[in-house]
C-alpha atoms as a PDB file:
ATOM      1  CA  UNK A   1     -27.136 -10.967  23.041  1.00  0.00           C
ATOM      2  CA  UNK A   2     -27.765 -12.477  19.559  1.00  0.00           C
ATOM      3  CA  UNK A   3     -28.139 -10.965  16.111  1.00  0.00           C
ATOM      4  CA  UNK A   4     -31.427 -10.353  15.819  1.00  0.00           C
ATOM      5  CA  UNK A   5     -31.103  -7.795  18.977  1.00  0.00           C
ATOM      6  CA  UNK A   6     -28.774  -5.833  17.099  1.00  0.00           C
ATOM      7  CA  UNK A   7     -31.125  -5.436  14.058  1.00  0.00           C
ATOM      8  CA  UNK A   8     -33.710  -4.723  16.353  1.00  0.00           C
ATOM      9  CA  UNK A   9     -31.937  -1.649  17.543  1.00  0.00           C
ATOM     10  CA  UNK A  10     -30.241  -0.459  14.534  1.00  0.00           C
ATOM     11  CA  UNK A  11     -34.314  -0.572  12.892  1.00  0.00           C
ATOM     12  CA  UNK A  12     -35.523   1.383  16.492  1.00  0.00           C
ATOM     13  CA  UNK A  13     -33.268   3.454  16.205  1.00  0.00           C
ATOM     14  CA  UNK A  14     -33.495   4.520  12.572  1.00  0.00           C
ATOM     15  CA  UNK A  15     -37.188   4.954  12.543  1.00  0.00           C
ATOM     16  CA  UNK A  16     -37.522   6.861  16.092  1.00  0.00           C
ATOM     17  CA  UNK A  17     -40.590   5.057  17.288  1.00  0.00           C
ATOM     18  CA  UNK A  18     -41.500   1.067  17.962  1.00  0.00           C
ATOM     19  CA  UNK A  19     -44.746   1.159  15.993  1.00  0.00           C
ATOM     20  CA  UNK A  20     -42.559   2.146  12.287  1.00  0.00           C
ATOM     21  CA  UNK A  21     -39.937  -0.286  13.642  1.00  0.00           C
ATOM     22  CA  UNK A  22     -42.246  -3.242  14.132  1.00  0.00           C
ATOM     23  CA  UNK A  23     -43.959  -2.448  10.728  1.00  0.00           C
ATOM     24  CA  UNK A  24     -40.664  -2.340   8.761  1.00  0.00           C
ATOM     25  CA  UNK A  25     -39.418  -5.403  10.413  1.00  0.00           C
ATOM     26  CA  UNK A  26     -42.660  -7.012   9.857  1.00  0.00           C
ATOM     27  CA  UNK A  27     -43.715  -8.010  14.141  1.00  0.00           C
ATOM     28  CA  UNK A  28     -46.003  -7.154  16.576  1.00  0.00           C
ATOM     29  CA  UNK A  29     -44.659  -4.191  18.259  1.00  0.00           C
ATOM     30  CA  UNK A  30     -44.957  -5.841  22.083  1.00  0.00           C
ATOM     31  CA  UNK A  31     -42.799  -8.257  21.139  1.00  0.00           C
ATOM     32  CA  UNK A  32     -40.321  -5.791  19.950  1.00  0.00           C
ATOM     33  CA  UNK A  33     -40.449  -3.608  23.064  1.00  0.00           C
ATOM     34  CA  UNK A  34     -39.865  -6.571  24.863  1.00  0.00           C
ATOM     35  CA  UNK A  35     -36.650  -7.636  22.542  1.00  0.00           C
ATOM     36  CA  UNK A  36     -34.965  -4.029  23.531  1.00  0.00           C
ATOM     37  CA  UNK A  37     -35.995  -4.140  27.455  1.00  0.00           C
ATOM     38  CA  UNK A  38     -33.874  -7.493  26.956  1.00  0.00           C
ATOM     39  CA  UNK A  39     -31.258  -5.937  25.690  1.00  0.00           C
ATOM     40  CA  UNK A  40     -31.219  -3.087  27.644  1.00  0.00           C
ATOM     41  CA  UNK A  41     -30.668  -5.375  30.712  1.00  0.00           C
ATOM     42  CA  UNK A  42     -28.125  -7.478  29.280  1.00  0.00           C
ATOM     43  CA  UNK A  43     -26.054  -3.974  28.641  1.00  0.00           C
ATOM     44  CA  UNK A  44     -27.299  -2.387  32.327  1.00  0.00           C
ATOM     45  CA  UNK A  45     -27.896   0.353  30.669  1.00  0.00           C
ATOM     46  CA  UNK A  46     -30.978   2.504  29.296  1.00  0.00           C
ATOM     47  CA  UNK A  47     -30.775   2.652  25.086  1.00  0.00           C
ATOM     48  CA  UNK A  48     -34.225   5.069  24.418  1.00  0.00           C
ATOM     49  CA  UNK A  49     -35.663   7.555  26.347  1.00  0.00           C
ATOM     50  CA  UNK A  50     -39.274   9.189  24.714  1.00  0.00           C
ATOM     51  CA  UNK A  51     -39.545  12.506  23.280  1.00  0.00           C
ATOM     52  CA  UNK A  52     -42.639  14.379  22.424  1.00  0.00           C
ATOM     53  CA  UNK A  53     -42.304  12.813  18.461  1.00  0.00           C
ATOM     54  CA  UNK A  54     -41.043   9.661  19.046  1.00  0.00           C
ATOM     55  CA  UNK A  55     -38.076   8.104  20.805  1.00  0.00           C
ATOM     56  CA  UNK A  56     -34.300   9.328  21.019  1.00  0.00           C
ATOM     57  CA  UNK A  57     -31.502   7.889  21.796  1.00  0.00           C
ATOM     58  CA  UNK A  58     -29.340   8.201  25.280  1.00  0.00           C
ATOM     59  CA  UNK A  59     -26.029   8.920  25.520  1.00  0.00           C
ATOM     60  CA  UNK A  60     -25.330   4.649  25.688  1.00  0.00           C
ATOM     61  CA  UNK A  61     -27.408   4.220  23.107  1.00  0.00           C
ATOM     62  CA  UNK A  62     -25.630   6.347  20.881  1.00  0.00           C
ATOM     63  CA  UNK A  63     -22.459   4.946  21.930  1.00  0.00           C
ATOM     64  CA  UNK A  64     -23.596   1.206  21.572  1.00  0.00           C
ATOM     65  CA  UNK A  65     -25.294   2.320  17.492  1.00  0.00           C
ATOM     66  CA  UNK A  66     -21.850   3.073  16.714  1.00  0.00           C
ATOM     67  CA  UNK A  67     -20.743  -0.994  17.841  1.00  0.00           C
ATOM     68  CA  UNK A  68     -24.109  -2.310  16.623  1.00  0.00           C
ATOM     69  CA  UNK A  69     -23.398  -0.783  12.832  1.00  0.00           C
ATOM     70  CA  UNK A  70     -19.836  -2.423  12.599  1.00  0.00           C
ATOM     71  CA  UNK A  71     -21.395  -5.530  14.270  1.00  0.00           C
ATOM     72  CA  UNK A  72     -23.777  -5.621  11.561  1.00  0.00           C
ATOM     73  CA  UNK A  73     -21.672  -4.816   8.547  1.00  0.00           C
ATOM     74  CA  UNK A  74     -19.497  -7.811   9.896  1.00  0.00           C
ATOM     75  CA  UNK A  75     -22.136 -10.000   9.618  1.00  0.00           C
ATOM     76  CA  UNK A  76     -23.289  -8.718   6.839  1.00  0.00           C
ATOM     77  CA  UNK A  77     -20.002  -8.999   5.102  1.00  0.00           C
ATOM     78  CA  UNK A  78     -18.988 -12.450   6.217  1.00  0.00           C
ATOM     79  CA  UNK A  79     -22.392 -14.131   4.920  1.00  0.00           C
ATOM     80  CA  UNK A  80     -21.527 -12.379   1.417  1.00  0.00           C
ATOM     81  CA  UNK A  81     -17.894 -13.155   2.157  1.00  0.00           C
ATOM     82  CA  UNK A  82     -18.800 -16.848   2.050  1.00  0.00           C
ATOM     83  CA  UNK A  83     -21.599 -17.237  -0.231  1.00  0.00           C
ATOM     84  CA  UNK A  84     -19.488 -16.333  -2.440  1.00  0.00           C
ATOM     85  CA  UNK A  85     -16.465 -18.793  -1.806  1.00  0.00           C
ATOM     86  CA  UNK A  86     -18.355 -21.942  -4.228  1.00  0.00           C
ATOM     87  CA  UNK A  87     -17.845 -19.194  -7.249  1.00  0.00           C
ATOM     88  CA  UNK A  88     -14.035 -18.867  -6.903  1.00  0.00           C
ATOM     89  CA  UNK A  89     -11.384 -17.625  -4.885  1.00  0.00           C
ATOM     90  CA  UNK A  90     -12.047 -13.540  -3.474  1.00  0.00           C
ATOM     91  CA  UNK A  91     -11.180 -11.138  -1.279  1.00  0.00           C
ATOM     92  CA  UNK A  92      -9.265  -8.251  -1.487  1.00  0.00           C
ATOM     93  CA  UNK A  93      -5.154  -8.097  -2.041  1.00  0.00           C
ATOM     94  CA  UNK A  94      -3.001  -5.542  -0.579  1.00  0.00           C
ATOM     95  CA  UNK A  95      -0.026  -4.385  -2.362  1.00  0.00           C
ATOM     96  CA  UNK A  96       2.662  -2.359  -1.751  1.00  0.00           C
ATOM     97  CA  UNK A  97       5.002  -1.119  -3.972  1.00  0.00           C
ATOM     98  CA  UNK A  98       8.302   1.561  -4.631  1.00  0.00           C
ATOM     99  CA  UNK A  99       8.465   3.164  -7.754  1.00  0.00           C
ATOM    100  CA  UNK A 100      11.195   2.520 -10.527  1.00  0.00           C
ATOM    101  CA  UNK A 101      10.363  -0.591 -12.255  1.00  0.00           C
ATOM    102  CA  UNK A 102       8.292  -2.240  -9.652  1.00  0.00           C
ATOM    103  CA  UNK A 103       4.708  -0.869 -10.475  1.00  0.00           C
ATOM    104  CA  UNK A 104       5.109  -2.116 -14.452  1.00  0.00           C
ATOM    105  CA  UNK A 105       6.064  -5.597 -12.354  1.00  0.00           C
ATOM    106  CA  UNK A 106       2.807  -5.285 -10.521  1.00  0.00           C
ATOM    107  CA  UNK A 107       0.932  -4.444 -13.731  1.00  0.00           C
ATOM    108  CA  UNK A 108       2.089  -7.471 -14.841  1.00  0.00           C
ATOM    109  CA  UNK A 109       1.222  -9.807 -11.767  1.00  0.00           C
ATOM    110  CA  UNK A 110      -1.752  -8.791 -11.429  1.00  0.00           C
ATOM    111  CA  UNK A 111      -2.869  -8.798 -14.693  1.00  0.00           C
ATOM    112  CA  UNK A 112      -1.824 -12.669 -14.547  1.00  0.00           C
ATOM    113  CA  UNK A 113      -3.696 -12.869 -11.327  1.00  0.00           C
ATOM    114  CA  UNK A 114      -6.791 -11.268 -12.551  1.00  0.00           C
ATOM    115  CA  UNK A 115      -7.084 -13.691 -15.474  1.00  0.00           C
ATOM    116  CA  UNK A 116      -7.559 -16.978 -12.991  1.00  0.00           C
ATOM    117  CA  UNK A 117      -9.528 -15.213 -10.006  1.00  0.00           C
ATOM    118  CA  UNK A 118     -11.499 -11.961 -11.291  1.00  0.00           C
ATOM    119  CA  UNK A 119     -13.195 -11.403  -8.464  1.00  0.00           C
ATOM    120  CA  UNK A 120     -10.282 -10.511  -6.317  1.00  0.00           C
ATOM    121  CA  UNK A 121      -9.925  -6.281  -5.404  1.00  0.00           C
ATOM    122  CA  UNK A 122      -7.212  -4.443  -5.286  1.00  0.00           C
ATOM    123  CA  UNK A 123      -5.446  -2.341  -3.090  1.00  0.00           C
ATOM    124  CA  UNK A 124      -2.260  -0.781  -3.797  1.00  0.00           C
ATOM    125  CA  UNK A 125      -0.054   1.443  -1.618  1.00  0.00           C
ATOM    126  CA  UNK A 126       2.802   3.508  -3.117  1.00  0.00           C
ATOM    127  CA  UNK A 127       5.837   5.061  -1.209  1.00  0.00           C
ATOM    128  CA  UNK A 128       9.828   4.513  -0.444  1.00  0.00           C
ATOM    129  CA  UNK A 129      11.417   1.454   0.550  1.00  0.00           C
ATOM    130  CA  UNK A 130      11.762   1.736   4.199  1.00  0.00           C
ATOM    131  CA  UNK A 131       7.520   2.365   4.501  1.00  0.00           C
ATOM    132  CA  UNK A 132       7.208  -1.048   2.719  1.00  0.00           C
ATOM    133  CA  UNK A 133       8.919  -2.856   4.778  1.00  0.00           C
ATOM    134  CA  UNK A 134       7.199  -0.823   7.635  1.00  0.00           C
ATOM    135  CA  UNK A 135       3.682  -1.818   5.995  1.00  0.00           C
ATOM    136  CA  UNK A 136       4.830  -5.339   5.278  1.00  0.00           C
ATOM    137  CA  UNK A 137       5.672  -5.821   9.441  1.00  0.00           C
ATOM    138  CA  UNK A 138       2.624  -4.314  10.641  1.00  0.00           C
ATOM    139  CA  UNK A 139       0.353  -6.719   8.510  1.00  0.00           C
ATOM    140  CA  UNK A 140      -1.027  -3.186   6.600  1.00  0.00           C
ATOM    141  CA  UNK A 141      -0.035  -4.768   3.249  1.00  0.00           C
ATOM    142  CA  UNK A 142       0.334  -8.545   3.038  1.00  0.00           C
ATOM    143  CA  UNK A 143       2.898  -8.172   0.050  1.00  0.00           C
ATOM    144  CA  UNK A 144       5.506  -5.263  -1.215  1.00  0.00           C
ATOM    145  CA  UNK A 145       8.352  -4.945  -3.536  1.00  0.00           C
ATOM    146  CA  UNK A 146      11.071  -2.911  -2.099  1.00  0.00           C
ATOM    147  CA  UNK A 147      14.715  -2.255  -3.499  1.00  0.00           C
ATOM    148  CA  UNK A 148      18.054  -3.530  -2.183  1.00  0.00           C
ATOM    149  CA  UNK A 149      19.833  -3.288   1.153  1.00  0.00           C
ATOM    150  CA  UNK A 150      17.269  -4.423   3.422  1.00  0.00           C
ATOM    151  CA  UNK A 151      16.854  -5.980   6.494  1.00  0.00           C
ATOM    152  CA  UNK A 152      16.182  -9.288   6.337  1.00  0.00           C
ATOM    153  CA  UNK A 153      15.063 -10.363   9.473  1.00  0.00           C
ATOM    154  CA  UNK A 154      11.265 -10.786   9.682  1.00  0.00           C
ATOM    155  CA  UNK A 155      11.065 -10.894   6.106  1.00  0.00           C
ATOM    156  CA  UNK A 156      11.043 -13.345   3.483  1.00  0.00           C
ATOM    157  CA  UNK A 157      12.273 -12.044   0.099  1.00  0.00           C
ATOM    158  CA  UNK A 158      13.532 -12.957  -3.389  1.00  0.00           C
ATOM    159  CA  UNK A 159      15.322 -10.930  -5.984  1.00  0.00           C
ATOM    160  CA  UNK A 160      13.219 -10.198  -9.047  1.00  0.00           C
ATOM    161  CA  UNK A 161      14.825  -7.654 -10.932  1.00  0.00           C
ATOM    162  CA  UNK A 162      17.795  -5.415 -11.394  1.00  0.00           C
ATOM    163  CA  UNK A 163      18.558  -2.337 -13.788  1.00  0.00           C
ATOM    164  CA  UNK A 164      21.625   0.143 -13.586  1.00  0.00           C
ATOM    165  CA  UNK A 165      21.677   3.664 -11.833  1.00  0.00           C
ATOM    166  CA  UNK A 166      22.025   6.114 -14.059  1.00  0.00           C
ATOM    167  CA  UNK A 167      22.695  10.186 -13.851  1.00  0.00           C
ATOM    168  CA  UNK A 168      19.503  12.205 -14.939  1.00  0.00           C
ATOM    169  CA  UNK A 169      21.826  15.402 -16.079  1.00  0.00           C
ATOM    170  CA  UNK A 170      19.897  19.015 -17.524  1.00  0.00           C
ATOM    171  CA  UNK A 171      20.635  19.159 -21.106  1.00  0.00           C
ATOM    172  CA  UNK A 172      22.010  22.711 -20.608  1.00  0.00           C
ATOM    173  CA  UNK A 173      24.940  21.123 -18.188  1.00  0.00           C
ATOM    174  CA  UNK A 174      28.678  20.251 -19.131  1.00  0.00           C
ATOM    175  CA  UNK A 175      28.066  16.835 -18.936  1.00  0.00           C
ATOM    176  CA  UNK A 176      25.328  16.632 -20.574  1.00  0.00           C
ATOM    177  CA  UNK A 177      27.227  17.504 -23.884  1.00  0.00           C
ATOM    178  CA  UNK A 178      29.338  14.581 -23.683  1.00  0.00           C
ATOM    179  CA  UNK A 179      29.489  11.960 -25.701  1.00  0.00           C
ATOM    180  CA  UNK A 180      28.185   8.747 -25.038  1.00  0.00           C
ATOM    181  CA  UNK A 181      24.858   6.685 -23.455  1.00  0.00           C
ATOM    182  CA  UNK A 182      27.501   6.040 -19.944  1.00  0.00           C
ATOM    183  CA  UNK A 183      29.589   8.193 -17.285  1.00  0.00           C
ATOM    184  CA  UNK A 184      32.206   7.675 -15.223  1.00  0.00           C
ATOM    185  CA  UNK A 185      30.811   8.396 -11.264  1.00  0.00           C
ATOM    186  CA  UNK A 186      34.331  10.542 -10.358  1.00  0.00           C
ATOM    187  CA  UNK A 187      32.805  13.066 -13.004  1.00  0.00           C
ATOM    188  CA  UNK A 188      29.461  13.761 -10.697  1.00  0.00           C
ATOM    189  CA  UNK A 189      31.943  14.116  -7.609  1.00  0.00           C
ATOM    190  CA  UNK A 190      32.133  18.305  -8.182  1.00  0.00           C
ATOM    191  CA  UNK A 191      28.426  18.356  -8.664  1.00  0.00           C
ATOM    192  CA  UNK A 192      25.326  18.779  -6.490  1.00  0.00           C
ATOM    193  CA  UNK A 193      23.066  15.393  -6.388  1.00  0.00           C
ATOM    194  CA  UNK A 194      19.656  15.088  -5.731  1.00  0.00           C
ATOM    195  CA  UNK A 195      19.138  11.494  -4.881  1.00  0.00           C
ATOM    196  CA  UNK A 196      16.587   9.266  -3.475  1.00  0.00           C
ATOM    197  CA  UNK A 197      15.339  10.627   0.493  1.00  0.00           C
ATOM    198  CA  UNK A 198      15.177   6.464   1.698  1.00  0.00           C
ATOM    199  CA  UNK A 199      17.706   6.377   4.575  1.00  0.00           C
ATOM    200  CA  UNK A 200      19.927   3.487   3.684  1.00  0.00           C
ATOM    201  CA  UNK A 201      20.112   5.318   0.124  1.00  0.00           C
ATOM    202  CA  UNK A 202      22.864   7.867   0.838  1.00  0.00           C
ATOM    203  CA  UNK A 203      24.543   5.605   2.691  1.00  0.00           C
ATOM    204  CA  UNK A 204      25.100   3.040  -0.631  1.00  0.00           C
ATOM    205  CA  UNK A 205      25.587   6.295  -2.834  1.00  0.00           C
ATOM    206  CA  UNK A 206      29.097   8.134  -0.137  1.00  0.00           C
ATOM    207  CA  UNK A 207      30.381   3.992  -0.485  1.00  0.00           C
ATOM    208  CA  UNK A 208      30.008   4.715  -4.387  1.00  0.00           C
ATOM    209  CA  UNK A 209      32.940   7.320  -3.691  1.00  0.00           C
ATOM    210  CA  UNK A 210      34.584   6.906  -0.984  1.00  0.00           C
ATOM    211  CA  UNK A 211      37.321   4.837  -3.633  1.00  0.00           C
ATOM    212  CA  UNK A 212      37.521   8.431  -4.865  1.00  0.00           C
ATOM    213  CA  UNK A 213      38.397   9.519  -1.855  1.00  0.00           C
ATOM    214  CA  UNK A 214      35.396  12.227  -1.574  1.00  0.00           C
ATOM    215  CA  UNK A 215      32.077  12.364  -0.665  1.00  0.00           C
ATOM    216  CA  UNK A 216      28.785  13.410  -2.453  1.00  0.00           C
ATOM    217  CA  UNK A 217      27.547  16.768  -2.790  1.00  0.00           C
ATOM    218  CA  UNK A 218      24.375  16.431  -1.931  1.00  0.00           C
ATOM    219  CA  UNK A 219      21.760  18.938  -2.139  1.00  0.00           C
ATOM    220  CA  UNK A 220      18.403  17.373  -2.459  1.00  0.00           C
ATOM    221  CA  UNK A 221      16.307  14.044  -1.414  1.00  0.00           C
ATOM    222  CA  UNK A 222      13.502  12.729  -2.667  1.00  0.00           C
ATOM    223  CA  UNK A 223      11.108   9.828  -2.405  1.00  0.00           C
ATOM    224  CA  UNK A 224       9.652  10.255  -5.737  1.00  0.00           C
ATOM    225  CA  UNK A 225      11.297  10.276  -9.345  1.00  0.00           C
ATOM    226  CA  UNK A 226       8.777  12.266 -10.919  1.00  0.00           C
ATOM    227  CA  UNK A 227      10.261  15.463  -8.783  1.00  0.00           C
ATOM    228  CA  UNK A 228      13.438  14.537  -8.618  1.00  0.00           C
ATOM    229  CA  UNK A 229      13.006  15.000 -12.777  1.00  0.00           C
ATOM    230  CA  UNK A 230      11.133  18.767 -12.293  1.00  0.00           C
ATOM    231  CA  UNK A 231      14.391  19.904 -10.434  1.00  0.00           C
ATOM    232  CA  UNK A 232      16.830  18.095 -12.124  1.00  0.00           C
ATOM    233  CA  UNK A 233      14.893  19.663 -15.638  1.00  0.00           C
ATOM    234  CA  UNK A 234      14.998  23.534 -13.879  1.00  0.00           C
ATOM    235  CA  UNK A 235      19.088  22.775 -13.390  1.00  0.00           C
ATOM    236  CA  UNK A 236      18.553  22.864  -9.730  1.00  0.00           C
ATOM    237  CA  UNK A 237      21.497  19.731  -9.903  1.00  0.00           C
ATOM    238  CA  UNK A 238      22.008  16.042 -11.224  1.00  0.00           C
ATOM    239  CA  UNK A 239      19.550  13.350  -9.813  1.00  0.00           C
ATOM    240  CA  UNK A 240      20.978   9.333  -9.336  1.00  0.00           C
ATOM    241  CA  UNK A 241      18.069   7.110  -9.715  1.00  0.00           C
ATOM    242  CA  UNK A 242      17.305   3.464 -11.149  1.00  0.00           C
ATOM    243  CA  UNK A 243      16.914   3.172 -14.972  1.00  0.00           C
ATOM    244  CA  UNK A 244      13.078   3.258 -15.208  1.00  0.00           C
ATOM    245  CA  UNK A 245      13.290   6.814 -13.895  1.00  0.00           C
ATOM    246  CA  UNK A 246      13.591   7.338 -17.653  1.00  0.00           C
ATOM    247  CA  UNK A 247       9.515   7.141 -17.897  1.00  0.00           C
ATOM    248  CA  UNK A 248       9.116  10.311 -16.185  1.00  0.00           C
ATOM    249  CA  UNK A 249      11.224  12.554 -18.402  1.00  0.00           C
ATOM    250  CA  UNK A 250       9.679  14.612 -20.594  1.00  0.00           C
ATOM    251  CA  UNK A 251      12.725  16.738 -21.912  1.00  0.00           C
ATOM    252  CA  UNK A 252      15.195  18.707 -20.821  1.00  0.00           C
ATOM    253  CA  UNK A 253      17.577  16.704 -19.332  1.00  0.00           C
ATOM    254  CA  UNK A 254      20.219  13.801 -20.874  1.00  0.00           C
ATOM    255  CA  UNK A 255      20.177  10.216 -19.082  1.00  0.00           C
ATOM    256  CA  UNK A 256      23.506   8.903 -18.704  1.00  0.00           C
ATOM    257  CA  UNK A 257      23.752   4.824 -17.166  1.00  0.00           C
ATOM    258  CA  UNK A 258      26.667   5.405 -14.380  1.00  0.00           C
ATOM    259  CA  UNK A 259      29.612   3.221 -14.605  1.00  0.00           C
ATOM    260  CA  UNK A 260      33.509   2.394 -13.350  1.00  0.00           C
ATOM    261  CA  UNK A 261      31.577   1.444 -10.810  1.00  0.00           C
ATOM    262  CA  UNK A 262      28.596  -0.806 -12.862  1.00  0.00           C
ATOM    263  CA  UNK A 263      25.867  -0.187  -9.974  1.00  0.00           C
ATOM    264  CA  UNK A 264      22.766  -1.488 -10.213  1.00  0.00           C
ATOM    265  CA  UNK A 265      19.383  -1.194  -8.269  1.00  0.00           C
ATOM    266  CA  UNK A 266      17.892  -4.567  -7.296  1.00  0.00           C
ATOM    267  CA  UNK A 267      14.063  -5.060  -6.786  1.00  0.00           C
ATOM    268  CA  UNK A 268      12.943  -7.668  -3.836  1.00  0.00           C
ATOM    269  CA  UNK A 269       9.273  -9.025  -3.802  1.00  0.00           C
ATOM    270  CA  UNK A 270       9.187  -9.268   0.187  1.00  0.00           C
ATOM    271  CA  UNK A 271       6.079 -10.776   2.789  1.00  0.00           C
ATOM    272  CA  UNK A 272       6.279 -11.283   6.681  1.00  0.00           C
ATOM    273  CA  UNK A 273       8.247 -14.331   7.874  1.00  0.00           C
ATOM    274  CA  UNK A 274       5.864 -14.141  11.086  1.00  0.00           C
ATOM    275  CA  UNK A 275       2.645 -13.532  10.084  1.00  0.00           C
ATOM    276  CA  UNK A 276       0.265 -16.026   7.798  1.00  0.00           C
ATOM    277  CA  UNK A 277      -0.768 -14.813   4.575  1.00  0.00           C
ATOM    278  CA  UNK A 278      -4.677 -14.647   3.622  1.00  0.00           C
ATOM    279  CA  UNK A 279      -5.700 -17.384   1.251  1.00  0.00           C
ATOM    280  CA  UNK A 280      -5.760 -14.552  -1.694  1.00  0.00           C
ATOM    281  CA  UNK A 281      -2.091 -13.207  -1.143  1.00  0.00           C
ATOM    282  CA  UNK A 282      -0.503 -16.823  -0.621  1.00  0.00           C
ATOM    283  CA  UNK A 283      -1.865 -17.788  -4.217  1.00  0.00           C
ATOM    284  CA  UNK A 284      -0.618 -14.273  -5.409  1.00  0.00           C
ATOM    285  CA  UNK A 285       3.077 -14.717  -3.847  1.00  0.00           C
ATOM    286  CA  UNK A 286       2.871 -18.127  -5.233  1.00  0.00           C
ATOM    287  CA  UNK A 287       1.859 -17.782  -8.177  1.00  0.00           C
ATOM    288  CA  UNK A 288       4.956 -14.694  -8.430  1.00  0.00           C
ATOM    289  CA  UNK A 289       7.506 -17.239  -7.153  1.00  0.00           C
ATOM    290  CA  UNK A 290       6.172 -19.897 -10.147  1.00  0.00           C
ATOM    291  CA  UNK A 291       6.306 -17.131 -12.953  1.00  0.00           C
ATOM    292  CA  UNK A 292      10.309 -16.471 -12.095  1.00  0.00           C
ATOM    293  CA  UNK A 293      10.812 -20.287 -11.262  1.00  0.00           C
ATOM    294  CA  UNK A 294       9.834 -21.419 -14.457  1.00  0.00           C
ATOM    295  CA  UNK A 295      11.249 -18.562 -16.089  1.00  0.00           C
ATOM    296  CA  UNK A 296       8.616 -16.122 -17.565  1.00  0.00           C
END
């Protein structure tokens, strides 16, 4: 079977008769006829039965359009693919991130990146830690940032970043009222918590008090800050989240940074330590790794 059967049979089939077929594709229609007997043989199986206007596909046939399409976008994108390697490096990049302070980080890579190969595309995937890392194994996205614990076998990482937890409290509450940017984590003990849903999360958070000899009241988890905000603004209790969860308030609540103990949130730009990169997401992780080397 070569190429030019497949065109053959996608033009066949589109037009529902030889003679329109042979006149798009420019031949004699014989030949034609004969090019799809040959591949019906090779496939042992009968592609086109006549109809009273025309031809129709059989059951195979329908089955094998459905392989000769993605044959022929593959061949169609691999000879644009190339062509287009002598004007610079493309392709497409897949991302994925959490949310905190990782998707300004992104904005800023790939706004670097986009400078010294614009014709690389985008794709960027959004969601907690744990479905990084998830993505990242499977080869669904080549590169993710994810926040402390993790894992780290099958993974290559490096610490980027790091801001303080803080309290997201409703303005209305006790706390709130207090004086002072900071508070003391024993003072959330007798409250409810909504906190972030990642599994390892509540874990770190009943560690954060078991010096204090309690645990947690938690009510609520979420994966994203945005809601965690809406409920903690309607008094439903007090969220614990990273720092940047700041860019999602809009009012009515008071952001307190949680100390005694200082606990911080730690952001990890990870890849596969088994799989290969593609040529576009090895210069993008390198060109990460040489931004924090040389300080920027």
């Amino acid at each position: 079977m070569e190429l030019r059967h497949i065109r053959y049979f996608l033009t066949v089939a589109e037009e529902g008769s030889f003679t329109k077929a042979a006149e798009r594709l420019n031949i004699a229609q014989p030949p034609l006829s004969r090019q799809i007997r040959d591949l019906e043989e090779e496939l042992n199986s009968k592609l086109f039965v006549r109809k009273a206007r025309g031809l129709a596909l059989t059951e195979e046939g329908t089955r094998f359009l459905q392989y000769a399409r993605r044959i022929k976008q593959l061949a169609d994108q691999s000879v644009e693919d190339i062509s287009k390697m002598n004007e610079g490096l493309t392709g497409r990049l897949y991302l994925a991130t959490v949310e905190g302070h990782a998707p300004e980080l992104f904005a800023n890579w790939i706004s670097e990146f986009k400078k010294k190969y614009p014709l690389v595309e985008y794709e960027v995937w959004n969601g907690n830690s744990d479905d990084v890392i998830k993505r990242v194994h499977s080869g669904l996205n080549e590169v993710g940032v994810i926040t402390l614990p993790y894992d780290e076998e099958g993974l290559d990482g490096r610490l980027i970043y790091s801001e303080p937890w803080v309290a997201i409290i409703p303005e209305d509450h006790p706390l709130a009222k207090e004086k002072g940017d900071s508070i003391e984590l024993k003072k959330l003990a007798p409250y409810e918590l909504i906190i972030p849903s990642r599994r390892s999360r509540r874990k770190e958070i009943e560690n954060w008090f078991a010096p204090l000899k309690c645990q947690p009241k938690i009510i609520c988890r979420m994966a994203h800050m945005l809601n965690a905000y809406e409920l903690t603004s309607k008094g439903v209790g007090i969220a614990i989240y990273p720092a940047s969860a700041a860019k999602y308030v809009n009012g009515g609540v008071v952001i307190k940074r949680i100390i005694k103990p200082d606990v911080t949130a730690g952001y990890v730009l990870v890849k596969s330590a088994e799989r290969d990169l593609s040529k576009v997401a090895m210069e993008f992780w390198d060109m990460v790794n040489e931004m924090y080397d040389s300080g920027k």
